[in-house]
N, C-alpha and C. Protein backbone atom coordinates (compact mmCIF):
# COMPACT_ATOMS: atom_id res chain seq x y z
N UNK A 1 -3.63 -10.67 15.77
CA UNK A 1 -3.89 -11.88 15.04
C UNK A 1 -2.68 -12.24 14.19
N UNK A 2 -2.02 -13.45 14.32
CA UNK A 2 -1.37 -13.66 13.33
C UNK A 2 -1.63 -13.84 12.20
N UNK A 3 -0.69 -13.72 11.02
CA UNK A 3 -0.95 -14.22 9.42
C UNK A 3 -0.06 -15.09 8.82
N UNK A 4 -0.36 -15.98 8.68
CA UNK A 4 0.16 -17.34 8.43
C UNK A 4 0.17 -17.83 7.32
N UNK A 5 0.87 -17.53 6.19
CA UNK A 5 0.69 -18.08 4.57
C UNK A 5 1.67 -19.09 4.25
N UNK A 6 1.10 -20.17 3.98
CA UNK A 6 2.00 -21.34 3.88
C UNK A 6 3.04 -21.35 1.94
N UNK A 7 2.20 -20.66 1.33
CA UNK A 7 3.05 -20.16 0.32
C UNK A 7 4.05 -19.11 0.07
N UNK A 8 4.43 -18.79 1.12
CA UNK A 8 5.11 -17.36 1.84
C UNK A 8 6.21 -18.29 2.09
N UNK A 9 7.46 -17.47 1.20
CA UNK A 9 9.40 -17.91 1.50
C UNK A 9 9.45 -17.88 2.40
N UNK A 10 10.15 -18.88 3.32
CA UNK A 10 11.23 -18.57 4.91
C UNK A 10 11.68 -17.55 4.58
N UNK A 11 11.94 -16.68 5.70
CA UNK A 11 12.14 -15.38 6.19
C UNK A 11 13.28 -15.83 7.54
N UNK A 12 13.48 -16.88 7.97
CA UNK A 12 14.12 -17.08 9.26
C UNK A 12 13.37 -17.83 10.24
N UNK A 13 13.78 -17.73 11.40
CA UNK A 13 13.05 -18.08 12.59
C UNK A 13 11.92 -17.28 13.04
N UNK A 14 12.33 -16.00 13.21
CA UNK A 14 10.99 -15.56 13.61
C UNK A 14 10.41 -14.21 12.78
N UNK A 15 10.68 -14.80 11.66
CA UNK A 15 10.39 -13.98 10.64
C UNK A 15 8.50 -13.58 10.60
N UNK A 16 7.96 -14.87 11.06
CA UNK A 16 6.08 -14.58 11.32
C UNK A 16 6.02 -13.31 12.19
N UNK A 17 6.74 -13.33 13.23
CA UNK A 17 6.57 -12.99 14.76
C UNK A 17 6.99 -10.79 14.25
N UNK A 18 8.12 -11.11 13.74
CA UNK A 18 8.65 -9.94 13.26
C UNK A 18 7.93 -9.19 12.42
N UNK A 19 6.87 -9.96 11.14
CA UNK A 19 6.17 -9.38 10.43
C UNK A 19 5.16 -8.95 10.77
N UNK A 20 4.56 -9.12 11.84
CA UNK A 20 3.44 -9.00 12.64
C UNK A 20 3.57 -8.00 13.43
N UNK A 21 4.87 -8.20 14.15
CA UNK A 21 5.21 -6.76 14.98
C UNK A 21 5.05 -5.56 14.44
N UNK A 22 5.80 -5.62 13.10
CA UNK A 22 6.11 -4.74 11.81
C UNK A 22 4.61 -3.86 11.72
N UNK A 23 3.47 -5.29 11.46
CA UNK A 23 2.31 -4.61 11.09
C UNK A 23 1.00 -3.95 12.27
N UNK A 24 1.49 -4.23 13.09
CA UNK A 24 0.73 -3.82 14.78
C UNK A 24 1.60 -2.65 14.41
N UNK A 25 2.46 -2.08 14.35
CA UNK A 25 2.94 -0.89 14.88
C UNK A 25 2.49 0.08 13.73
N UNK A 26 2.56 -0.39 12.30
CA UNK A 26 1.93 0.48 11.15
C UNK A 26 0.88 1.08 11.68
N UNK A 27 -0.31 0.04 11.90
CA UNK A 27 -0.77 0.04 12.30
C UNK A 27 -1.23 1.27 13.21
N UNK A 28 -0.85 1.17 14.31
CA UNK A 28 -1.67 1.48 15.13
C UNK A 28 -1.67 3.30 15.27
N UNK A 29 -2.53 3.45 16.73
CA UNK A 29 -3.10 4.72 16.68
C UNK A 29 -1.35 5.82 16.71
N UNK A 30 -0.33 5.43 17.90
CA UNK A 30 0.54 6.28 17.42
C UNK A 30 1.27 6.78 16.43
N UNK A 31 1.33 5.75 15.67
CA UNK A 31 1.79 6.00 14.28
C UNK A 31 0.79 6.52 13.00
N UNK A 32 -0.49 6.19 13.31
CA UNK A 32 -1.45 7.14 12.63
C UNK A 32 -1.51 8.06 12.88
N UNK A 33 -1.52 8.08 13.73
CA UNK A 33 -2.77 9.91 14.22
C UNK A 33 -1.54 11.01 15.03
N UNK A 34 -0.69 10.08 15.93
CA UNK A 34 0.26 11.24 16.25
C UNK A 34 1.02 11.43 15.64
N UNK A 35 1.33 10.33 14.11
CA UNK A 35 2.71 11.30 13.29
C UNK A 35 4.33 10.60 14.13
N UNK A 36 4.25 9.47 14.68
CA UNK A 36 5.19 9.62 15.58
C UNK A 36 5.59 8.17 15.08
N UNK A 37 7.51 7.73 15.10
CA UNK A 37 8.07 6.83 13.78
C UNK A 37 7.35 5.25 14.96
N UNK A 38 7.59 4.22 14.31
CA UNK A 38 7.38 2.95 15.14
C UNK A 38 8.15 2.58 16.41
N UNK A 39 9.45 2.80 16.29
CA UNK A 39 10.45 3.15 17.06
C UNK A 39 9.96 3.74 18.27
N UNK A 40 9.68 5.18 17.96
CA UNK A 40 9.23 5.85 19.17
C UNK A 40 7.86 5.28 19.95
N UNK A 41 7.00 4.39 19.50
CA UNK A 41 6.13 3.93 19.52
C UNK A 41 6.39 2.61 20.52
N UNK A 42 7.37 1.75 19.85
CA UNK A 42 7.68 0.63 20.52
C UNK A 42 8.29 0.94 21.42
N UNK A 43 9.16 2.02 21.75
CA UNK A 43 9.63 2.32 23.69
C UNK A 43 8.46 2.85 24.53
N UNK A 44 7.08 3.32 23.98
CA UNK A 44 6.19 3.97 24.42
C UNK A 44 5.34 2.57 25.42
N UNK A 45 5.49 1.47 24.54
CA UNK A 45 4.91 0.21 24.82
C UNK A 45 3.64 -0.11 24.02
N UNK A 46 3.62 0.06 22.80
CA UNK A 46 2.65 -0.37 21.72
C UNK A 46 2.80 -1.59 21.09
N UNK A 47 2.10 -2.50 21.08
CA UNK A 47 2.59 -4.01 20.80
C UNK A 47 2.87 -4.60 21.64
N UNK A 48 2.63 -4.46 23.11
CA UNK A 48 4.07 -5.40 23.80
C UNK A 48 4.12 -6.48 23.95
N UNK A 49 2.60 -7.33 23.31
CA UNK A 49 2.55 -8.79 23.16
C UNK A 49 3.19 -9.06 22.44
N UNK A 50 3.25 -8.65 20.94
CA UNK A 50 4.40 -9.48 20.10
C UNK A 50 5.74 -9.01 20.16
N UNK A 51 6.24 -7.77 21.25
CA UNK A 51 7.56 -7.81 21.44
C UNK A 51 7.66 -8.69 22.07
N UNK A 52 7.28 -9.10 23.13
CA UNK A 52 7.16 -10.29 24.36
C UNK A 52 7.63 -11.12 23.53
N UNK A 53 6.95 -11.38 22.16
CA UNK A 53 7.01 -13.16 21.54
C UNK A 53 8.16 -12.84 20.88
N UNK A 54 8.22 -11.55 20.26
CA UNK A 54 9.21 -11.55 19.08
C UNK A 54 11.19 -11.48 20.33
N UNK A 55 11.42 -11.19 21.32
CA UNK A 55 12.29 -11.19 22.25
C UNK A 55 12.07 -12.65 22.69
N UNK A 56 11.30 -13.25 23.21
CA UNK A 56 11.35 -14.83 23.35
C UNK A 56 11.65 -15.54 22.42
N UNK A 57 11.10 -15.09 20.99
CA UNK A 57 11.68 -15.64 19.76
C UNK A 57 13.26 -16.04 19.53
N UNK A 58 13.76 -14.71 19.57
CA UNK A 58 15.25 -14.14 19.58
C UNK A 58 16.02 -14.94 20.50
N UNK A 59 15.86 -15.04 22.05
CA UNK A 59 16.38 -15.12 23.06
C UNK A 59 16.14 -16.77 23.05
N UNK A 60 15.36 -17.58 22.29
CA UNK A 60 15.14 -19.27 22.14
C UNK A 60 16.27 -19.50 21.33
N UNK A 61 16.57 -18.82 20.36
CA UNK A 61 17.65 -19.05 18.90
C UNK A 61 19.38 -18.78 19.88
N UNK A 62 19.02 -18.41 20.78
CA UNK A 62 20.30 -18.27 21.90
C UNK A 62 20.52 -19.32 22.67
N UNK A 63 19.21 -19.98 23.58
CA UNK A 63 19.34 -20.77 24.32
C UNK A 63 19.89 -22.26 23.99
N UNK A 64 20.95 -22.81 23.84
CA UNK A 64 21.08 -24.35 23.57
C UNK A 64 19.94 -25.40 24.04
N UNK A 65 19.67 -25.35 24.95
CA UNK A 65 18.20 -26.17 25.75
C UNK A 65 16.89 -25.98 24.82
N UNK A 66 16.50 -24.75 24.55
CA UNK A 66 15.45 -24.32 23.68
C UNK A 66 15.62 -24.85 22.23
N UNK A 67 16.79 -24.94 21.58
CA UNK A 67 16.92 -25.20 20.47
C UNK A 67 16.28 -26.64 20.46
N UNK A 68 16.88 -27.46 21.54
CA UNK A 68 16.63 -28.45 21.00
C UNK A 68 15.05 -29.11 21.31
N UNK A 69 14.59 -28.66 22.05
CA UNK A 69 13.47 -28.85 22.91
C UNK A 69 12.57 -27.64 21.16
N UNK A 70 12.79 -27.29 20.40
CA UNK A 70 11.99 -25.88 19.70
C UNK A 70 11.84 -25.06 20.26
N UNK A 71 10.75 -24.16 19.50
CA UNK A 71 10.31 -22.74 19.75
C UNK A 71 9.23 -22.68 20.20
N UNK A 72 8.87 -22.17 21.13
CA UNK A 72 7.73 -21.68 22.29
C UNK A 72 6.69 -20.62 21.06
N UNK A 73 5.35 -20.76 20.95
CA UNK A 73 4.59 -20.00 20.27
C UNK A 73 4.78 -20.61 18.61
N UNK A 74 4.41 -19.58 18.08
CA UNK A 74 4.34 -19.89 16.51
C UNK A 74 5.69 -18.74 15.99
């Protein structure tokens, strides 16, 4: 689920997308229960929807076409 606070400073472009990633990986069961860093978690493939968005994010802020056309997702 995203979290969306409209009284919340810019952070960047995909600063939503990133904070979210951030908190799915706190989150979740590998980093609870096995003790094991986010890192190791995110090559495992935990999250891989908002890596998906948060790498499409990244990879739009590259594209000249995308820029101008915006950003795909929130």
């Amino acid at each position: 689920m995203p979290r969306y606070y409209e009284d919340k400073p810019e952070g960047g472009a995909c600063a939503g997308v990133k904070e979210d990633l951030g908190a799915c990986l706190l989150q979740s069961d590998c980093v609870l229960q096995e003790g094991k860093t986010p890192r190791q978690c995110l090559k495992e493939g935990t999250c891989r929807a908002l890596q998906y968005s948060f790498f499409e994010c990244k990879r739009s802020m590259l594209d000249t076409r995308s820029r101008f056309r915006g950003k795909k997702g929130y």
